[in-house]
Protein backbone atom coordinates (compact mmCIF):
# COMPACT_ATOMS: atom_id res chain seq x y z
CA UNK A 1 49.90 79.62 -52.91
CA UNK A 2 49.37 82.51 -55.13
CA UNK A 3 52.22 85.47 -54.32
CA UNK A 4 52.36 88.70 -56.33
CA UNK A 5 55.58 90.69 -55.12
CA UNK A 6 55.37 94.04 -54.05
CA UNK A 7 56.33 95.95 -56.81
CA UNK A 8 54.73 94.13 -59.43
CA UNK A 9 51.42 94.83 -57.04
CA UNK A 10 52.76 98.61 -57.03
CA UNK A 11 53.37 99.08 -60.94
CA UNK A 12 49.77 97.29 -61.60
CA UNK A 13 48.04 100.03 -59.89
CA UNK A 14 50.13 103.00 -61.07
CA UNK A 15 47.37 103.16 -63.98
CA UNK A 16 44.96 103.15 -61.98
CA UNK A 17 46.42 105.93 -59.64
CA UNK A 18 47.64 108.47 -61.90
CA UNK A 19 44.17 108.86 -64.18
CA UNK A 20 42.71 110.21 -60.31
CA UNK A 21 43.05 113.69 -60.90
CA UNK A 22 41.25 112.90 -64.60
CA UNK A 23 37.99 113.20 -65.83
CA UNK A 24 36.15 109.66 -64.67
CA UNK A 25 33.47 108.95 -66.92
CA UNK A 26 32.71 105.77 -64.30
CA UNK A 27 32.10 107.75 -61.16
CA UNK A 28 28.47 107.49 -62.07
CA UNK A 29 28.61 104.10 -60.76
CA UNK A 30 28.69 105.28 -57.15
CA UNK A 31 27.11 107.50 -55.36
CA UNK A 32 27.72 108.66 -51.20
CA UNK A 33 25.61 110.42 -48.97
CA UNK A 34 26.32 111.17 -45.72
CA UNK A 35 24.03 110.21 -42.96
CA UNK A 36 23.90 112.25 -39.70
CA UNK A 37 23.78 110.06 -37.43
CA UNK A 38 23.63 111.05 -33.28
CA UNK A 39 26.02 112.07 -30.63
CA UNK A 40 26.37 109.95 -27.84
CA UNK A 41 26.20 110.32 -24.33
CA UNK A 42 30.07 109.93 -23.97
CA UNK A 43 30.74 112.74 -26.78
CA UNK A 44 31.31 111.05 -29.55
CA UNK A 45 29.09 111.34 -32.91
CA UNK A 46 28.15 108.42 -35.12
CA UNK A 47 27.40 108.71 -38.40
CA UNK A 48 27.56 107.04 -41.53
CA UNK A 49 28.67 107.24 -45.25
CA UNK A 50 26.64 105.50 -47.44
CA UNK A 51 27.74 104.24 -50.95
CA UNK A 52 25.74 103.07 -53.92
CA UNK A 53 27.15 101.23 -56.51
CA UNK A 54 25.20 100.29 -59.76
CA UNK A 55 24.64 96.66 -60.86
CA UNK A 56 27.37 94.37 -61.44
CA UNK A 57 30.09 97.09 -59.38
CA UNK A 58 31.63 96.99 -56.61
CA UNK A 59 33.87 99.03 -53.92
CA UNK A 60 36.40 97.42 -51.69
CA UNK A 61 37.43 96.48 -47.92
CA UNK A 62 39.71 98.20 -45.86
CA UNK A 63 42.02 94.91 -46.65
CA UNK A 64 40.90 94.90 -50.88
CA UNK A 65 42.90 91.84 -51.70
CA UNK A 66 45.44 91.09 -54.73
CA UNK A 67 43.00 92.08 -57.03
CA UNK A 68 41.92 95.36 -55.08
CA UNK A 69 42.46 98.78 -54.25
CA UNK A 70 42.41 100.24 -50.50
CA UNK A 71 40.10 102.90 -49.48
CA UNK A 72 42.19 106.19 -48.41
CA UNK A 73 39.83 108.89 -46.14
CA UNK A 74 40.93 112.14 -45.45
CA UNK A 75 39.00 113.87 -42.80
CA UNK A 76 42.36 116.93 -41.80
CA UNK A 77 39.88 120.05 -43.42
CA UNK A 78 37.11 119.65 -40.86
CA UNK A 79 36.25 121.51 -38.05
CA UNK A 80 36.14 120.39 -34.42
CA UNK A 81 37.38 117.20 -35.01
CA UNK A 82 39.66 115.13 -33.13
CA UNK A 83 39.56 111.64 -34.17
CA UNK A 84 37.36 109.73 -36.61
CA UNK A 85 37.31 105.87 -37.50
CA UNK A 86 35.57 103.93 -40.15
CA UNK A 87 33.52 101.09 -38.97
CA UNK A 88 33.59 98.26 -41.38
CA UNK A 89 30.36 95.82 -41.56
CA UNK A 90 30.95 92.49 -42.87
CA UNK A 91 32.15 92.64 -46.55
CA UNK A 92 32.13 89.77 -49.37
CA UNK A 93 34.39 88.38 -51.08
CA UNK A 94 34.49 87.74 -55.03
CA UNK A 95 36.28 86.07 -57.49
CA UNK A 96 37.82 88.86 -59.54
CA UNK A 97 39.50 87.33 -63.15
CA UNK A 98 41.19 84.38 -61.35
CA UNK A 99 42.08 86.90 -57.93
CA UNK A 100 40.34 87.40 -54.78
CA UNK A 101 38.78 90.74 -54.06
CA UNK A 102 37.10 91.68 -51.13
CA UNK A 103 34.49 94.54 -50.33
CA UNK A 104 31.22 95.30 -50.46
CA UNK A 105 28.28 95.44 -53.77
CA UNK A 106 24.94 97.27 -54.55
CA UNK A 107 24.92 99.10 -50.87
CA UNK A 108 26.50 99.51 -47.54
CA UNK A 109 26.76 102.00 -44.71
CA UNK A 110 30.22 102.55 -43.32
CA UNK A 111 29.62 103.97 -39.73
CA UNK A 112 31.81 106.99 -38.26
CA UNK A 113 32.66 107.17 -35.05
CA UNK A 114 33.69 111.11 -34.85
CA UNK A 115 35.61 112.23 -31.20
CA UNK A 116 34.98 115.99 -31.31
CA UNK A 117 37.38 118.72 -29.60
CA UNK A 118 34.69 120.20 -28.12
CA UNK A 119 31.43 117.96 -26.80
CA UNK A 120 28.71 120.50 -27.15
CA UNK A 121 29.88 122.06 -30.56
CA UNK A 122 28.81 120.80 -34.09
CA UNK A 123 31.37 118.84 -35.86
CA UNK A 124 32.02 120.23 -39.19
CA UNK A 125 33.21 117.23 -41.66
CA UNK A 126 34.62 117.55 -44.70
CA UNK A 127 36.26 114.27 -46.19
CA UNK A 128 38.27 113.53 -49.27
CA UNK A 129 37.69 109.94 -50.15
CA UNK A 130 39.75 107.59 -52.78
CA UNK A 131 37.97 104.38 -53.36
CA UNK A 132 38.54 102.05 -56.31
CA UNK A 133 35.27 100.36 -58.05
CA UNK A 134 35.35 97.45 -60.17
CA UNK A 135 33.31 95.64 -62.89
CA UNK A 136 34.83 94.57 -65.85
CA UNK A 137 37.49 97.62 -65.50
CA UNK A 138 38.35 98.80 -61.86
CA UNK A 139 39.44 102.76 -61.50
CA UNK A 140 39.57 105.20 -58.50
CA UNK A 141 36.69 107.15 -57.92
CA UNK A 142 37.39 110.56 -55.76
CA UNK A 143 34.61 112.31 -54.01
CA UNK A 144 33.98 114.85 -51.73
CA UNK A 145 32.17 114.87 -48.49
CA UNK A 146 30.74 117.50 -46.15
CA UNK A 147 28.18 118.17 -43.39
CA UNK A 148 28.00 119.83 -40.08
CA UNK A 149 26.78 117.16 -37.19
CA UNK A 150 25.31 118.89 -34.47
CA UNK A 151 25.96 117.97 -30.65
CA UNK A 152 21.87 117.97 -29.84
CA UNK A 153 20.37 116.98 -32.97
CA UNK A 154 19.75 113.07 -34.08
CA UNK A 155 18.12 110.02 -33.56
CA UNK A 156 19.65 106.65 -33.86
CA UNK A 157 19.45 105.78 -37.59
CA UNK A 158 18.66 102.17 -38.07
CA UNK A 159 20.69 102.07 -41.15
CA UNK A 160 23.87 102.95 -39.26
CA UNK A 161 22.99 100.37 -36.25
CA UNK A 162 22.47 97.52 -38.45
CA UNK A 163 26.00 98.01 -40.12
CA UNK A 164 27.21 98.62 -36.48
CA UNK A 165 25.44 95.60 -35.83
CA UNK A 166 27.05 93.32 -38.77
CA UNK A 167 30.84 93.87 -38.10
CA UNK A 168 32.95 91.16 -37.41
CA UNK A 169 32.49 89.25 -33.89
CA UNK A 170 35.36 89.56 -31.47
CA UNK A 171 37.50 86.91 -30.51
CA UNK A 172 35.32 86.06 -27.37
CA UNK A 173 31.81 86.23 -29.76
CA UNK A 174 33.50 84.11 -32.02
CA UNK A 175 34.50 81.46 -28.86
CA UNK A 176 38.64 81.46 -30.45
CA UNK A 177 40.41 79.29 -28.10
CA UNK A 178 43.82 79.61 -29.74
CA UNK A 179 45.84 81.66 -32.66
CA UNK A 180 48.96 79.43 -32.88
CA UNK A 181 51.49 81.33 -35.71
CA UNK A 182 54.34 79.79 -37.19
CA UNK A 183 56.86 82.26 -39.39
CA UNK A 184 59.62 80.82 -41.66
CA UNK A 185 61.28 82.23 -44.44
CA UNK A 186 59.77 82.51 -47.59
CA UNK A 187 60.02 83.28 -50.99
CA UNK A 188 60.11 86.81 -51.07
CA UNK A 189 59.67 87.79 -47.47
CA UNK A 190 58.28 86.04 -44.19
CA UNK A 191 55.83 82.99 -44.74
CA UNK A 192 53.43 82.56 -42.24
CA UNK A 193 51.03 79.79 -41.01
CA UNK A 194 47.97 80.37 -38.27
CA UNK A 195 46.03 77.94 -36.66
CA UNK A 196 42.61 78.72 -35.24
CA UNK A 197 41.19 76.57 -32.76
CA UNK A 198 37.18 77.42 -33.15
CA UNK A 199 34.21 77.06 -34.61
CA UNK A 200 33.19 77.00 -37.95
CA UNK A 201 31.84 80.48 -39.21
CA UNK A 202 30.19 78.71 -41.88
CA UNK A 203 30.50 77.51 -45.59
CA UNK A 204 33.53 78.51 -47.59
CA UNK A 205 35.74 80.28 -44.99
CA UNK A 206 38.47 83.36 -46.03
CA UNK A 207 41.05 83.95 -43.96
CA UNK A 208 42.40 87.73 -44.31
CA UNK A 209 45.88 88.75 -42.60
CA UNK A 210 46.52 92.37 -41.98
CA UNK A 211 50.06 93.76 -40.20
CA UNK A 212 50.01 96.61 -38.30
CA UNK A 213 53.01 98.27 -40.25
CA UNK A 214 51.45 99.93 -43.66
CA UNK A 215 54.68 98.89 -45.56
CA UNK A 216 54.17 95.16 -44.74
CA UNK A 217 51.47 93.77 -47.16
CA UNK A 218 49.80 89.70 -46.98
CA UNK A 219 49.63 87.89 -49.69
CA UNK A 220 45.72 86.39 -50.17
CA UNK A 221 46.29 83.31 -47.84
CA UNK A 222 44.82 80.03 -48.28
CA UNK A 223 42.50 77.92 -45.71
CA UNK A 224 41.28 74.32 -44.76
CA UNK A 225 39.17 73.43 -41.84
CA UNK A 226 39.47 69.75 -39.69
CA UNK A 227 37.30 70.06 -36.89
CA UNK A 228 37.27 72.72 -34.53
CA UNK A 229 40.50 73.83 -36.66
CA UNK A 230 41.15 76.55 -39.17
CA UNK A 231 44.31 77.02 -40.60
CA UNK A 232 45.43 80.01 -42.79
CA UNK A 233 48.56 80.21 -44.55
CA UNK A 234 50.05 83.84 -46.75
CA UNK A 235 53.23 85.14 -47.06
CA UNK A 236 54.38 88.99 -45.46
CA UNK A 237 56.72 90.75 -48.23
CA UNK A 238 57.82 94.51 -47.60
CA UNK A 239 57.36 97.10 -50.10
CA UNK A 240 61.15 97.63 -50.11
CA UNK A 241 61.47 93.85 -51.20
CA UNK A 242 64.39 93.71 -48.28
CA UNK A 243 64.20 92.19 -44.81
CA UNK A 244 61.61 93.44 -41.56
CA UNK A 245 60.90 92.81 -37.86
CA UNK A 246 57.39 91.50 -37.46
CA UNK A 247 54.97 92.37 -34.44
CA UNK A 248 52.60 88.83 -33.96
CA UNK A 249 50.87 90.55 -31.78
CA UNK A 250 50.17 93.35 -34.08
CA UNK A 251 48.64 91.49 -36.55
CA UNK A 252 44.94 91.27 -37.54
CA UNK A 253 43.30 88.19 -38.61
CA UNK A 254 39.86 88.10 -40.09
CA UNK A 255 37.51 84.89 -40.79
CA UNK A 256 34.73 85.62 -43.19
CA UNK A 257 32.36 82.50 -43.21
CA UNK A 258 28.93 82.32 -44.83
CA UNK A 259 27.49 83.15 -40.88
CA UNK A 260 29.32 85.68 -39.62
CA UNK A 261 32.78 86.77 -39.53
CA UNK A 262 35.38 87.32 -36.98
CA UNK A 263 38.38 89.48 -35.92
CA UNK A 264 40.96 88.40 -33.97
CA UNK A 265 44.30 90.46 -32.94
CA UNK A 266 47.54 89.25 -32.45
CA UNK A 267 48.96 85.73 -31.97
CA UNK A 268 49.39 83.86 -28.81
């Protein structure tokens, strides 16, 4: 299994990171637009931020891979605002010079779900958004966002459905009998082997562990399939190098098959 430790991930994107505030002669390789979306009947606004990437780049996943860089939203200068989440639709995953990446190419809508203080008052947004793009160099790209969504105005855009419409399947749409997890220790933190009991989401299939606890990162984590069995195995390292508790039922596993993809939370 492929391991990078936690600081060697941390100095490799220091680079990247501090040329931010620079000039970025590559930001012209993605565009956003913000789509208005509708409010729905319990309150809350949907709406979506579209990004378009030119040929041969790409953005990532909320869960980028070794060889990726996390998106970081800021939505704190908007008005009437109480909540907002990013919605992420299926993503793809790529072979990036020998290391996995994982996010999205050419197009994609990321849905907002927006919970407003106030129902029957326009939301004004205003989002600072960090997201690394990669083709044969990868950098951060920082943009701006703003627009006011009003409480009456808005039909259902079918853009913004179909990406609501392509996120991972649950763990009862993807029929997941079992999550069996097995921890040991490992080289430089906890290693970790799951066993899915389920069907096959089809073709090559990715197996993506996320903890709940930002400081504890996964290691891109093998799979093999017998049967109606999928087993994933990574390694958990904190970013202080040093020892951690680990929540199993905090954890996030994702399956990304050829088919479909699913999300399943916590171990049994």
């Amino acid at each position: 299994m492929k391991v990078l430790r936690p600081l060697f991930r941390a100095f490799a994107l220091l680079p990247l990171l501090a040329g931010a505030a620079m000039a970025n002669p590559y930001a012209e390789n993605i565009t956003a637009r913000l789509l208005p979306g509708w409010r729905q009947a319990d309150g809350r606004h949907v709406a979506g931020l579209e990004l378009r990437l030119a040929e041969g780049w790409k953005t990532y996943w909320r869960a980028p891979g070794e060889a990726g860089v996390p998106p970081v939203f800021t939505w704190g200068n908007s008005d009437n605002l109480s909540r907002a989440t990013v919605v992420w639709p299926q993503p793809e995953v790529f072979d990036q010079n020998g290391f996995r990446s994982i996010g999205y190419s050419d197009r994609v809508v990321l849905p907002l779900v927006l919970t407003p203080q106030s129902a029957d008052v326009p939301i004004t947004l205003r989002g600072d958004i960090m997201l690394g793009i990669c083709d044969t160099v990868c950098v951060p790209v920082e943009m701006r966002l703003s627009g006011v969504l009003t409480p009456n105005g808005g039909r259902r855009d079918p853009a913004i459905a179909a990406a609501l419409a392509s996120r991972p399947h649950s763990r009862a749409e993807g029929r997941v009998a079992s999550v069996d997890c097995h921890l040991a220790p490992g080289r430089y933190g906890l290693s970790l082997k799951v066993e899915f009991t389920m069907p096959s989401t089809g073709g090559t299939e990715t197996v993506v562990v996320e903890s709940a606890d930002p400081q504890v990162w996964a290691a891109d984590a093998t799979a093999a399939r017998r049967g109606n069995r999928l087993t994933g195995q990574t390694e958990l390292m904190h970013a202080s190098g040093g020892a951690f508790a680990l929540d199993r039922s905090a954890l996030t596993f994702t399956v990304l098959g050829e088919n479909r993809a699913v999300e399943i939370k916590g171990c049994d």
